[in-house]
N, C-alpha and C. Protein backbone atom coordinates (compact mmCIF):
# COMPACT_ATOMS: atom_id res chain seq x y z
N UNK A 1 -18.63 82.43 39.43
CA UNK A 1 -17.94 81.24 39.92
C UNK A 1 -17.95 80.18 38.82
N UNK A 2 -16.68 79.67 38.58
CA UNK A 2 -16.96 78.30 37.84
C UNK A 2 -17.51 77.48 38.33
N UNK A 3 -18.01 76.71 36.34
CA UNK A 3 -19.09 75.10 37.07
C UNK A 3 -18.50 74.39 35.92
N UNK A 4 -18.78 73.05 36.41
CA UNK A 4 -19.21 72.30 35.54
C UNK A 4 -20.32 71.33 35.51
N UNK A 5 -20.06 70.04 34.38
CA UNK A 5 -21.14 69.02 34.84
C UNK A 5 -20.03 67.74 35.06
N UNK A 6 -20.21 66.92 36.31
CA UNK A 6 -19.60 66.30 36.63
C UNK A 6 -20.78 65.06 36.44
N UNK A 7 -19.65 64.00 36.39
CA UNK A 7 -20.42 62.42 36.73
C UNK A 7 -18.72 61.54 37.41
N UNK A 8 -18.99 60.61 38.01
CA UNK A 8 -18.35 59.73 38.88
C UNK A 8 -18.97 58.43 38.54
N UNK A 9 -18.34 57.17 37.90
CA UNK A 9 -18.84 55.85 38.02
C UNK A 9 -17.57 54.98 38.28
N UNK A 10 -17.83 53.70 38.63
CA UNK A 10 -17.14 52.69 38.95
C UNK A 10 -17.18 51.80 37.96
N UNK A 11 -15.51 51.57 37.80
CA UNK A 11 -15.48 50.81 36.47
C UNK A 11 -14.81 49.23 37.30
N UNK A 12 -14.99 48.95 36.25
CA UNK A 12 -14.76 47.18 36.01
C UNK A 12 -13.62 46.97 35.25
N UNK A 13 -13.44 47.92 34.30
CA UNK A 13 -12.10 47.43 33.22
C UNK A 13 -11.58 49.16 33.14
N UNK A 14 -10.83 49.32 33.78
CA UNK A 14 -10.44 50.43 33.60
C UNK A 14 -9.22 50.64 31.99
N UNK A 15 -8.31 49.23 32.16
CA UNK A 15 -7.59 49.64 30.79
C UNK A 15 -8.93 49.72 29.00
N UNK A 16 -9.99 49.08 29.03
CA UNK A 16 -10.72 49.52 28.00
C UNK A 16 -11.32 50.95 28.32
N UNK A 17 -11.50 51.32 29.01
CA UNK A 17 -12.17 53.03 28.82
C UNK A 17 -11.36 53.37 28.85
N UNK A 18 -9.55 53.32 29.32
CA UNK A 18 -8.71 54.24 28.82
C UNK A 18 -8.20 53.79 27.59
N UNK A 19 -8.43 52.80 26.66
CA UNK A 19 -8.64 52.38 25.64
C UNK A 19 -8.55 53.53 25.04
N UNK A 20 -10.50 54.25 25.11
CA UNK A 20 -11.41 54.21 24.20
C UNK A 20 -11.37 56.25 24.52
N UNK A 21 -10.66 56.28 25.81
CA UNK A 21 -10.78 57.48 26.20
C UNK A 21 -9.28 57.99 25.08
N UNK A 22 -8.15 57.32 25.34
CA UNK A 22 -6.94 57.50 24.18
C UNK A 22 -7.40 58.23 22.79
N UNK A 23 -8.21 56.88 22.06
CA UNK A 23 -9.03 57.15 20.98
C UNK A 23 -9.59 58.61 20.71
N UNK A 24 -10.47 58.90 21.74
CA UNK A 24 -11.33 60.34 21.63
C UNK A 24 -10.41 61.70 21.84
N UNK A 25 -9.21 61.56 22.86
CA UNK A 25 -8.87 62.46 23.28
C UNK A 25 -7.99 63.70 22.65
N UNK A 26 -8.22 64.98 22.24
CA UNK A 26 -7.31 66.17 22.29
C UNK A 26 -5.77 66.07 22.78
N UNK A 27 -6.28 65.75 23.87
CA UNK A 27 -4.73 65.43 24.72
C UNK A 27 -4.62 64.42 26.15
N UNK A 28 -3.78 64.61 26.17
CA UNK A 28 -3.35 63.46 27.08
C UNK A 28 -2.61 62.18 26.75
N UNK A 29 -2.54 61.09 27.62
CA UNK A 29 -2.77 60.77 28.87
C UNK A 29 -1.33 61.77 29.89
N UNK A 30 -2.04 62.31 30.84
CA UNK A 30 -0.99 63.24 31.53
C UNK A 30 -1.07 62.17 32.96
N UNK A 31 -0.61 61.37 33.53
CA UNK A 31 -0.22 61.26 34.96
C UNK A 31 -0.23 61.69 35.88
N UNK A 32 -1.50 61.57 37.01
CA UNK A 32 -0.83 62.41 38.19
C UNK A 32 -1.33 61.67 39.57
N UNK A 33 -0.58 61.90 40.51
CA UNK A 33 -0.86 61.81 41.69
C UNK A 33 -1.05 62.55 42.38
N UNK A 34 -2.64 62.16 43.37
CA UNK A 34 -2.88 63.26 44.06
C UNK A 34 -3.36 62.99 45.66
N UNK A 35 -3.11 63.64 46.59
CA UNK A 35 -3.52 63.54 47.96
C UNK A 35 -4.00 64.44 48.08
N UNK A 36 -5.67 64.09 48.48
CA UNK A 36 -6.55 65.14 49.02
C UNK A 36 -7.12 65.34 50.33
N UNK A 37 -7.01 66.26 51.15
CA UNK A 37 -7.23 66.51 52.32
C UNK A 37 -8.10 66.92 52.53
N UNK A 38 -9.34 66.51 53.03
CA UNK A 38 -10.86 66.97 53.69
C UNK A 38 -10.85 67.73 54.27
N UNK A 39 -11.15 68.73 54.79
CA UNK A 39 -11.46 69.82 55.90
C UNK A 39 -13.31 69.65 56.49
N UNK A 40 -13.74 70.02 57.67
CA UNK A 40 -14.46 70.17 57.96
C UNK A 40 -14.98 71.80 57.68
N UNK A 41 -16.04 72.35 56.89
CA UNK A 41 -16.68 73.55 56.81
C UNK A 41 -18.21 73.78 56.46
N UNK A 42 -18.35 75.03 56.85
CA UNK A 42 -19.76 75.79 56.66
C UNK A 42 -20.64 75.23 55.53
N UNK A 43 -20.34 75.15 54.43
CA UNK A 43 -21.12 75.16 53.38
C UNK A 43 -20.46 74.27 52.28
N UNK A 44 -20.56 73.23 51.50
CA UNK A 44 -20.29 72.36 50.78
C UNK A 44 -18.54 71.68 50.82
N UNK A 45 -17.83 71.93 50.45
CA UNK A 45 -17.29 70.58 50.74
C UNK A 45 -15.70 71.76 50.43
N UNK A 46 -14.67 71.62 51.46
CA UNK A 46 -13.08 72.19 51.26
C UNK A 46 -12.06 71.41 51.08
N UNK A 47 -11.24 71.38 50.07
CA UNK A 47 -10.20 70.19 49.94
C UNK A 47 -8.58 70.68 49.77
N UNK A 48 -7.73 70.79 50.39
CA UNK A 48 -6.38 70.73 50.17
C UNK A 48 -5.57 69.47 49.04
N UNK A 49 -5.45 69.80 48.02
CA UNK A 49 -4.75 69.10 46.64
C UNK A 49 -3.33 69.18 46.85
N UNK A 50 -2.94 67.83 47.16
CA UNK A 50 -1.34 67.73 46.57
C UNK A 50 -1.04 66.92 45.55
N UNK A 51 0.15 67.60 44.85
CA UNK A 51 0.42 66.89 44.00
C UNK A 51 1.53 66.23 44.06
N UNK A 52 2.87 65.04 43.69
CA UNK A 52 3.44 64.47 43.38
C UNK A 52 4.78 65.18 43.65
N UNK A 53 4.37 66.31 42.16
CA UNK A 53 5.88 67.18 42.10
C UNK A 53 5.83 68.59 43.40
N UNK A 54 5.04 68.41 44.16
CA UNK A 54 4.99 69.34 45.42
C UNK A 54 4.21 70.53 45.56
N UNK A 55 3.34 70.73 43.90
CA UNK A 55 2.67 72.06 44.03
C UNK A 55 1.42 71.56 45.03
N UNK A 56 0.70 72.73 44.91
CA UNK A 56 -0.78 72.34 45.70
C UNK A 56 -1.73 73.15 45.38
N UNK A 57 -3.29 72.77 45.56
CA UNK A 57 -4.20 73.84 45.36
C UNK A 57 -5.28 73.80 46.57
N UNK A 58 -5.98 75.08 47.29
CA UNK A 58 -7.51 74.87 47.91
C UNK A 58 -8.23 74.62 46.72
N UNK A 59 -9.41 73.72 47.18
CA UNK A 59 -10.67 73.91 46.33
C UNK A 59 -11.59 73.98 47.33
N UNK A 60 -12.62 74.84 46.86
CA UNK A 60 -13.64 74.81 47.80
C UNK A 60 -14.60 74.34 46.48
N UNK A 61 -16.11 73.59 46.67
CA UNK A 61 -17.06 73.13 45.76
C UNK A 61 -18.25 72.68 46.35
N UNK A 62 -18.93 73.32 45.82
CA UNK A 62 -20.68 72.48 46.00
C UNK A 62 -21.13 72.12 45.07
N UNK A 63 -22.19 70.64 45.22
CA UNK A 63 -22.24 69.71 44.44
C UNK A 63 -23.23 68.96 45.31
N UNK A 64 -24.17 68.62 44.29
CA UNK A 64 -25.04 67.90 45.18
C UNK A 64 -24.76 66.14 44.78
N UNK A 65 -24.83 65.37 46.41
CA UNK A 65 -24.13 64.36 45.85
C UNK A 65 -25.54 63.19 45.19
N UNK A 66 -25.57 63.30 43.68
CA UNK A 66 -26.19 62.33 43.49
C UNK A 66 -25.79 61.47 42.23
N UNK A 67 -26.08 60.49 41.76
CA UNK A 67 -25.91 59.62 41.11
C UNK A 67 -26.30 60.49 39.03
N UNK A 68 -24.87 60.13 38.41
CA UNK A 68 -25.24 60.98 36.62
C UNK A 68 -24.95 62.18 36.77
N UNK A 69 -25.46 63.06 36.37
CA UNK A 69 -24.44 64.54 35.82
C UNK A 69 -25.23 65.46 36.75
N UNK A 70 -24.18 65.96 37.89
CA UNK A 70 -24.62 66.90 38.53
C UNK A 70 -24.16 68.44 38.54
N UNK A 71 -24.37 69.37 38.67
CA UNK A 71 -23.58 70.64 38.21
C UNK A 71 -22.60 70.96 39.98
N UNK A 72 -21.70 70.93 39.25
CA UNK A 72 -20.44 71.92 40.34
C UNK A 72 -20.12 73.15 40.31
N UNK A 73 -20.19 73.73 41.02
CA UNK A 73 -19.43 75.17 41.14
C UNK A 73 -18.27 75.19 42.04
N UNK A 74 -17.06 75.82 41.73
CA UNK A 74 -16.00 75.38 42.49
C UNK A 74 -14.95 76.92 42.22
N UNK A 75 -14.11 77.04 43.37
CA UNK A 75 -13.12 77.62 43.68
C UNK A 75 -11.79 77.46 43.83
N UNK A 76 -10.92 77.64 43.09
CA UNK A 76 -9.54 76.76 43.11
C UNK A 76 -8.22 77.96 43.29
N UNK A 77 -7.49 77.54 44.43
CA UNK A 77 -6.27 78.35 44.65
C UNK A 77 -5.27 77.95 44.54
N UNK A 78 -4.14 78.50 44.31
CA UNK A 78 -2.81 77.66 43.99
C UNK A 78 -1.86 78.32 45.76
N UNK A 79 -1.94 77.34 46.39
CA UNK A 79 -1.00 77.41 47.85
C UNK A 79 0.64 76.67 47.48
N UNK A 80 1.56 78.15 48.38
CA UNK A 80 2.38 78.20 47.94
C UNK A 80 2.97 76.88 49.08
N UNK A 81 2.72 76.70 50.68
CA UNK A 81 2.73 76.21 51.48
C UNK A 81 1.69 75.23 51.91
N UNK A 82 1.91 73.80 51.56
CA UNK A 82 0.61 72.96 51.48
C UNK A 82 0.93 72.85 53.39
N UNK A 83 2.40 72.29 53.47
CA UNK A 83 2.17 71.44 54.92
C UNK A 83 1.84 72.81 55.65
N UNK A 84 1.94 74.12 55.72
CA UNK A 84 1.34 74.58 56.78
C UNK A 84 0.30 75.07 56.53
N UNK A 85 -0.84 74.86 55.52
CA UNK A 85 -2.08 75.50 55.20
C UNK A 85 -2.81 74.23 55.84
N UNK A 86 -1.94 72.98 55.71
CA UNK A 86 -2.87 71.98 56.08
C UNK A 86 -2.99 72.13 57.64
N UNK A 87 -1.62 72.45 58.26
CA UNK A 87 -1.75 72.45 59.92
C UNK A 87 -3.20 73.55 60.62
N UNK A 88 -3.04 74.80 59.85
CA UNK A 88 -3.85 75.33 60.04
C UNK A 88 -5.34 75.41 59.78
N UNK A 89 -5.62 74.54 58.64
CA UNK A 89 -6.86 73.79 58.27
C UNK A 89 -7.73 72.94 59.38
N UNK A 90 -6.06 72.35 60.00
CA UNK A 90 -6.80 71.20 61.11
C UNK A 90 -7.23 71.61 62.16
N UNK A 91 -5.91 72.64 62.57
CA UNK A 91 -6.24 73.11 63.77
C UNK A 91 -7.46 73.69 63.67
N UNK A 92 -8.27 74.67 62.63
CA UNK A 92 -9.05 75.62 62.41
C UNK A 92 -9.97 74.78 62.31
N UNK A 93 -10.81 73.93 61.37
CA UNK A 93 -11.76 73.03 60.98
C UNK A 93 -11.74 71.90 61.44
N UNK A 94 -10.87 71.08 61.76
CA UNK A 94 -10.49 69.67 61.66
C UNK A 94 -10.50 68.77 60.50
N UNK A 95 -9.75 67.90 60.22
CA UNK A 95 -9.61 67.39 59.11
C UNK A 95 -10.61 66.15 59.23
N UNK A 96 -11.43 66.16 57.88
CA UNK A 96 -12.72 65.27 58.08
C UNK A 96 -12.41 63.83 57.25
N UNK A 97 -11.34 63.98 56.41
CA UNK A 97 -10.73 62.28 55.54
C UNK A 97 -9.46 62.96 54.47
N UNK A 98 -8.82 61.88 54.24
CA UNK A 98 -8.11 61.80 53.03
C UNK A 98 -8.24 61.05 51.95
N UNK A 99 -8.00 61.06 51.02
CA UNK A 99 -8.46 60.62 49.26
C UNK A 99 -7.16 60.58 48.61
N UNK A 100 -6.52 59.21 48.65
CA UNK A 100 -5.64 59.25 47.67
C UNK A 100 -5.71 58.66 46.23
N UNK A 101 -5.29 59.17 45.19
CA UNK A 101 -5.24 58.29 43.95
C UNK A 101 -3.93 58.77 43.29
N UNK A 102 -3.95 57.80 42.32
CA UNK A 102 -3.41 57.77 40.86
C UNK A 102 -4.39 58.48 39.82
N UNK A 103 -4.21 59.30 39.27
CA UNK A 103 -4.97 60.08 38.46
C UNK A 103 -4.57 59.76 36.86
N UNK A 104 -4.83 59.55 35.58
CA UNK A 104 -4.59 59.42 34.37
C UNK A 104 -5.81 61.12 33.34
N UNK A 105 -5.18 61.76 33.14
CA UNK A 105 -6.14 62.63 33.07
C UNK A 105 -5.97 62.96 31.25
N UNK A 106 -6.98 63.03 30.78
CA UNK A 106 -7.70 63.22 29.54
C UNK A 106 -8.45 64.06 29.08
N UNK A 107 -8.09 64.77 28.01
CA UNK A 107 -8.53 65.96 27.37
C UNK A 107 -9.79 66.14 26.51
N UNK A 108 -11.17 66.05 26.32
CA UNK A 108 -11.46 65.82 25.04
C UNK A 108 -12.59 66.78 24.79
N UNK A 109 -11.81 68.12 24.15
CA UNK A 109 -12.25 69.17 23.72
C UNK A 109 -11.94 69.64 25.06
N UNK A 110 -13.06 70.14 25.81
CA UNK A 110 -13.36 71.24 26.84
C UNK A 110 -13.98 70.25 28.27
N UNK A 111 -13.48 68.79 28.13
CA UNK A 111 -14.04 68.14 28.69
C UNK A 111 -13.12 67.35 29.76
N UNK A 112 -12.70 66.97 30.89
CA UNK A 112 -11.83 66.41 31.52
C UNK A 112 -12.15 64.88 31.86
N UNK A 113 -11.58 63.99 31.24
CA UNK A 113 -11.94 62.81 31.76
C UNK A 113 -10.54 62.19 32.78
N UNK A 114 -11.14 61.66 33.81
CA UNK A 114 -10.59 61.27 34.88
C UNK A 114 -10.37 59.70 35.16
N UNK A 115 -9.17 59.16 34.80
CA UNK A 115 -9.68 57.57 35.18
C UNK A 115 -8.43 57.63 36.07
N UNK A 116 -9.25 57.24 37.48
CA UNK A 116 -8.69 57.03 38.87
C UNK A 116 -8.13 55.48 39.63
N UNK A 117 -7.29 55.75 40.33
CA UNK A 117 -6.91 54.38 40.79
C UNK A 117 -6.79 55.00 42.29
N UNK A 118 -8.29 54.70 43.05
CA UNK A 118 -8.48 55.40 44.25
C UNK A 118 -7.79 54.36 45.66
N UNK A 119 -6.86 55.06 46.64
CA UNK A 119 -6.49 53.44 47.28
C UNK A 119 -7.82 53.04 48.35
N UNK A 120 -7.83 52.29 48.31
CA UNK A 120 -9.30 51.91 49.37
C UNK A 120 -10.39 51.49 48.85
N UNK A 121 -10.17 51.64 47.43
CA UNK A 121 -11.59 51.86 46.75
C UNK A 121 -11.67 51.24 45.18
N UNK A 122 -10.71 51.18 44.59
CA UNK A 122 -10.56 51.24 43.48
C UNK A 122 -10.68 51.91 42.40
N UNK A 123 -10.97 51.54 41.27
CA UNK A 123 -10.81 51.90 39.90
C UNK A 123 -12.60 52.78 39.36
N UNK A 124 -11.99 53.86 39.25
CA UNK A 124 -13.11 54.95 38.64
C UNK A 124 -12.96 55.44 37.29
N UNK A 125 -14.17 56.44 37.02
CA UNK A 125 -14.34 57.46 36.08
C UNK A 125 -15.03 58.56 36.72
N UNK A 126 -13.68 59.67 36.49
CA UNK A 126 -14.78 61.06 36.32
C UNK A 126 -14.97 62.04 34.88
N UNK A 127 -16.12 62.21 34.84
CA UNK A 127 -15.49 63.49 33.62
C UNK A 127 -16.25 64.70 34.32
N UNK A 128 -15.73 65.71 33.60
CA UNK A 128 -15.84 67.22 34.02
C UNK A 128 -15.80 68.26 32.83
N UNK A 129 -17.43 68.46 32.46
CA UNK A 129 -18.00 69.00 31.57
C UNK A 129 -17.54 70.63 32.03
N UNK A 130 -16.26 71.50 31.68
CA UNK A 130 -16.32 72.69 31.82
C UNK A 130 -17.46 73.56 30.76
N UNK A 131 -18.45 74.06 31.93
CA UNK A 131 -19.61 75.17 31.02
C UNK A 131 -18.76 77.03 30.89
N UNK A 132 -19.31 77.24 29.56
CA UNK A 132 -19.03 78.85 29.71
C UNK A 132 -19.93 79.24 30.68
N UNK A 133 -19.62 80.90 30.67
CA UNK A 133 -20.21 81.49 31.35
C UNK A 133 -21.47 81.73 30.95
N UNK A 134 -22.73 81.85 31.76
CA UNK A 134 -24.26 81.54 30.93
C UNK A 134 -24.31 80.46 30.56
N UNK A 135 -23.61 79.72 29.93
CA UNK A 135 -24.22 78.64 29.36
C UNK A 135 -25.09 77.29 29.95
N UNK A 136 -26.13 76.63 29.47
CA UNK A 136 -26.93 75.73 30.02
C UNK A 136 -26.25 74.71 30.01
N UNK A 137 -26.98 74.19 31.35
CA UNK A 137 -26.19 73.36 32.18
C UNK A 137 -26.86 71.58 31.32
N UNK A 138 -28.16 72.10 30.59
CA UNK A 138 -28.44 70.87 29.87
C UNK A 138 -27.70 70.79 28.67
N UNK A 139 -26.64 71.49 28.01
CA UNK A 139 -25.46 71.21 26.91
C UNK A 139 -24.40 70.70 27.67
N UNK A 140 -24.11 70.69 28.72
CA UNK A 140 -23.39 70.12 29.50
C UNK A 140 -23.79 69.12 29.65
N UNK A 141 -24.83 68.75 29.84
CA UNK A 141 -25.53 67.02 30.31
C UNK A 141 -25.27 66.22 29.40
N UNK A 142 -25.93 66.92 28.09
CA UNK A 142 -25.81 66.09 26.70
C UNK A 142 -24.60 65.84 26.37
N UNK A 143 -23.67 66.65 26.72
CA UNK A 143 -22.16 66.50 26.48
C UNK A 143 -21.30 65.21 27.03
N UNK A 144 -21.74 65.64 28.39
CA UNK A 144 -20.89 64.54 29.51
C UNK A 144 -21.81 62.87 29.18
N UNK A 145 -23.23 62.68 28.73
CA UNK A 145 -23.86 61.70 28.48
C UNK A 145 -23.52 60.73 27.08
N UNK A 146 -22.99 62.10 25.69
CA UNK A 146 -22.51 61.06 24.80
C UNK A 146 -21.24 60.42 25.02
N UNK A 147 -20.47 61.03 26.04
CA UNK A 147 -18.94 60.91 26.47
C UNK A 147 -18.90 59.20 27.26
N UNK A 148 -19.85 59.17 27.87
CA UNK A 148 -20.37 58.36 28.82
C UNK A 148 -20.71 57.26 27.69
N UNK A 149 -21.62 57.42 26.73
CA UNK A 149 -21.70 56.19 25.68
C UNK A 149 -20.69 56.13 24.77
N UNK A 150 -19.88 57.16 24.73
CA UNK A 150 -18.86 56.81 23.58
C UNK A 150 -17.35 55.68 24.64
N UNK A 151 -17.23 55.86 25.85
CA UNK A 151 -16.64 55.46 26.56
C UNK A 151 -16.97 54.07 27.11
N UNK A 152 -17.92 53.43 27.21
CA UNK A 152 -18.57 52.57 26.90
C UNK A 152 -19.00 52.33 28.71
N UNK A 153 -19.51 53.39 29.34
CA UNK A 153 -19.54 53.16 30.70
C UNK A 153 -21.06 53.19 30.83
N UNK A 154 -21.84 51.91 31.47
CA UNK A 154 -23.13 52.40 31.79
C UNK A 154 -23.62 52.98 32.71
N UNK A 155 -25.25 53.34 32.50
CA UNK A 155 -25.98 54.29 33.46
C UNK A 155 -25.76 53.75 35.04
N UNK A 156 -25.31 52.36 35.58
CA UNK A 156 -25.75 51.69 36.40
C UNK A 156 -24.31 51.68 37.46
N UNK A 157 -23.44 52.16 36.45
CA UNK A 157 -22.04 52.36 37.34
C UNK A 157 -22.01 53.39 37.85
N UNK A 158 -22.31 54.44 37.59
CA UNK A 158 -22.70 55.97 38.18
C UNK A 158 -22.45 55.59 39.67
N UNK A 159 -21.79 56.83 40.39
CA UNK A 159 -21.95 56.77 41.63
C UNK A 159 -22.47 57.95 42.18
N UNK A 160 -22.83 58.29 43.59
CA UNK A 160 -23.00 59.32 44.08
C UNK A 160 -22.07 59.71 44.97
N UNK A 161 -21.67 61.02 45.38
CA UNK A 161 -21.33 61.37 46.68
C UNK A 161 -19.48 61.38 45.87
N UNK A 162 -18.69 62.04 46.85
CA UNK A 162 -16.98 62.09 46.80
C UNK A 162 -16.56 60.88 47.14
N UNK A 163 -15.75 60.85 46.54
CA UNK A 163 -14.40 59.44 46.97
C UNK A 163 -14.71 59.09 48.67
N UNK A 164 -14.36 60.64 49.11
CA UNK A 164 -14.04 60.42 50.66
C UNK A 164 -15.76 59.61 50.88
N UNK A 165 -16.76 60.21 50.32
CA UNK A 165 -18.36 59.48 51.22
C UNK A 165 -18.26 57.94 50.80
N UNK A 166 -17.55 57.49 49.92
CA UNK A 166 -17.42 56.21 49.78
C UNK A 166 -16.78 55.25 50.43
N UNK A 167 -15.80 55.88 50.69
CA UNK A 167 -14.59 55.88 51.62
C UNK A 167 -15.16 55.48 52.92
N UNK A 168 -15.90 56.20 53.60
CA UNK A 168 -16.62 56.43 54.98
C UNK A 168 -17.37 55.46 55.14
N UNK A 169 -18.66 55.21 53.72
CA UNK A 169 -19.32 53.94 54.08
C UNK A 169 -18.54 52.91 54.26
N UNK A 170 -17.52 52.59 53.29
CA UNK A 170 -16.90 51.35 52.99
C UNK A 170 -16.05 50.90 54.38
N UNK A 171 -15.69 52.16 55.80
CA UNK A 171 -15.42 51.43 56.58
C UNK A 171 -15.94 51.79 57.61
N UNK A 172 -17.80 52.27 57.65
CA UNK A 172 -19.03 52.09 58.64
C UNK A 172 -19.17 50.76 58.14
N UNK A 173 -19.29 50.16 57.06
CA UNK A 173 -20.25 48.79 56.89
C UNK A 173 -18.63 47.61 57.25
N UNK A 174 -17.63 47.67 57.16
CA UNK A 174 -16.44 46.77 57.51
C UNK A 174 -16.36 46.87 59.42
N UNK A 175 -16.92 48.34 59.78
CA UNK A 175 -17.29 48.04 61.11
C UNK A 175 -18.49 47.95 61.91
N UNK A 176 -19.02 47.30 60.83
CA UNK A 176 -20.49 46.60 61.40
C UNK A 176 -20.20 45.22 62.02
N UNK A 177 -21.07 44.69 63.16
CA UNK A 177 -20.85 43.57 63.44
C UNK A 177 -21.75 41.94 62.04
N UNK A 178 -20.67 41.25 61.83
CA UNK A 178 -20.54 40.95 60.72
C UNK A 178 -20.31 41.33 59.10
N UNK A 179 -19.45 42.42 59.28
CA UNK A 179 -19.52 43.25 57.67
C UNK A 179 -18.19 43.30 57.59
């Protein structure tokens, strides 16, 4: 199964890390928009991906949600039929949130950097340390960590958990009495 090493932080100035991400990058900046669909399941986390120009993908992924570089393992399908994989998703699982963004996506080497414009939520960073096969998951750390100082993002923006768990708090605590 593929992995990588992932990190998620919250930025403040998103046009300087895509600055600085420009600077570093192989390739890019590629554009995309994406709507992601939650599913409710068994074992770590199922997502229906749309894209813009109409393709789509499943991902299935586990990931433990914590704060700095955590390892992912993930499953990715290319669906030829999003609106009826999704009907049947719901009916089957129920649908547990949606995640929309603006995606700006960045190449650098073997490395995916992600600067997001999440609606609900705002302005992020992901990167996505793809590991070979065997390979240690602490060359991955070191990888995604100088990326992280060369980008100029600190330890303290890090987040934990998916868009969607952010998502969820952000409107448990707006429906708190006084929040």
């Amino acid at each position: 199964m593929p992995r990588n090493i992932e990190i998620k932080a919250r930025l403040t100035t998103l046009t300087e890390v895509a600055t600085r991400a420009a600077a570093l990058a192989t390739a890019g900046p590629t554009p995309l928009v994406q709507d992601d669909s939650f599913f409710h399941c068994a074992q770590g986390r199922l997502k229906l991906r749309e894209f813009a120009d109409g393709s789509a993908e499943l991902i299935a992924y586990q990931r433990p949600d914590q704060a700095g570089p955590k390892t992912s393992t993930y499953v990715r399908t290319p669906v030829a039929d999003a609106a009826g994989l999704r009907a049947a998703l719901v009916a089957a699982c129920g649908l547990l949130g949606r995640v929309q963004k603006e995606r700006t996506l960045y190449l650098v080497g073997r490395t995916r950097i992600h600067l997001d414009r999440v609606a609900g939520l705002g302005d992020f960073m992901e990167l996505e340390v793809v590991l070979a096969e065997g390979e240690a998951v602490d060359t991955g750390i070191a990888e995604a960590q100088r990326l992280m100082v060369a980008l100029g993002v600190a330890p303290e923006a890090l987040e934990e958990g998916a868009y969607l768990d952010l998502l969820a708090a952000r409107a448990q605590a707006g429906a708190r009495p006084g929040g």
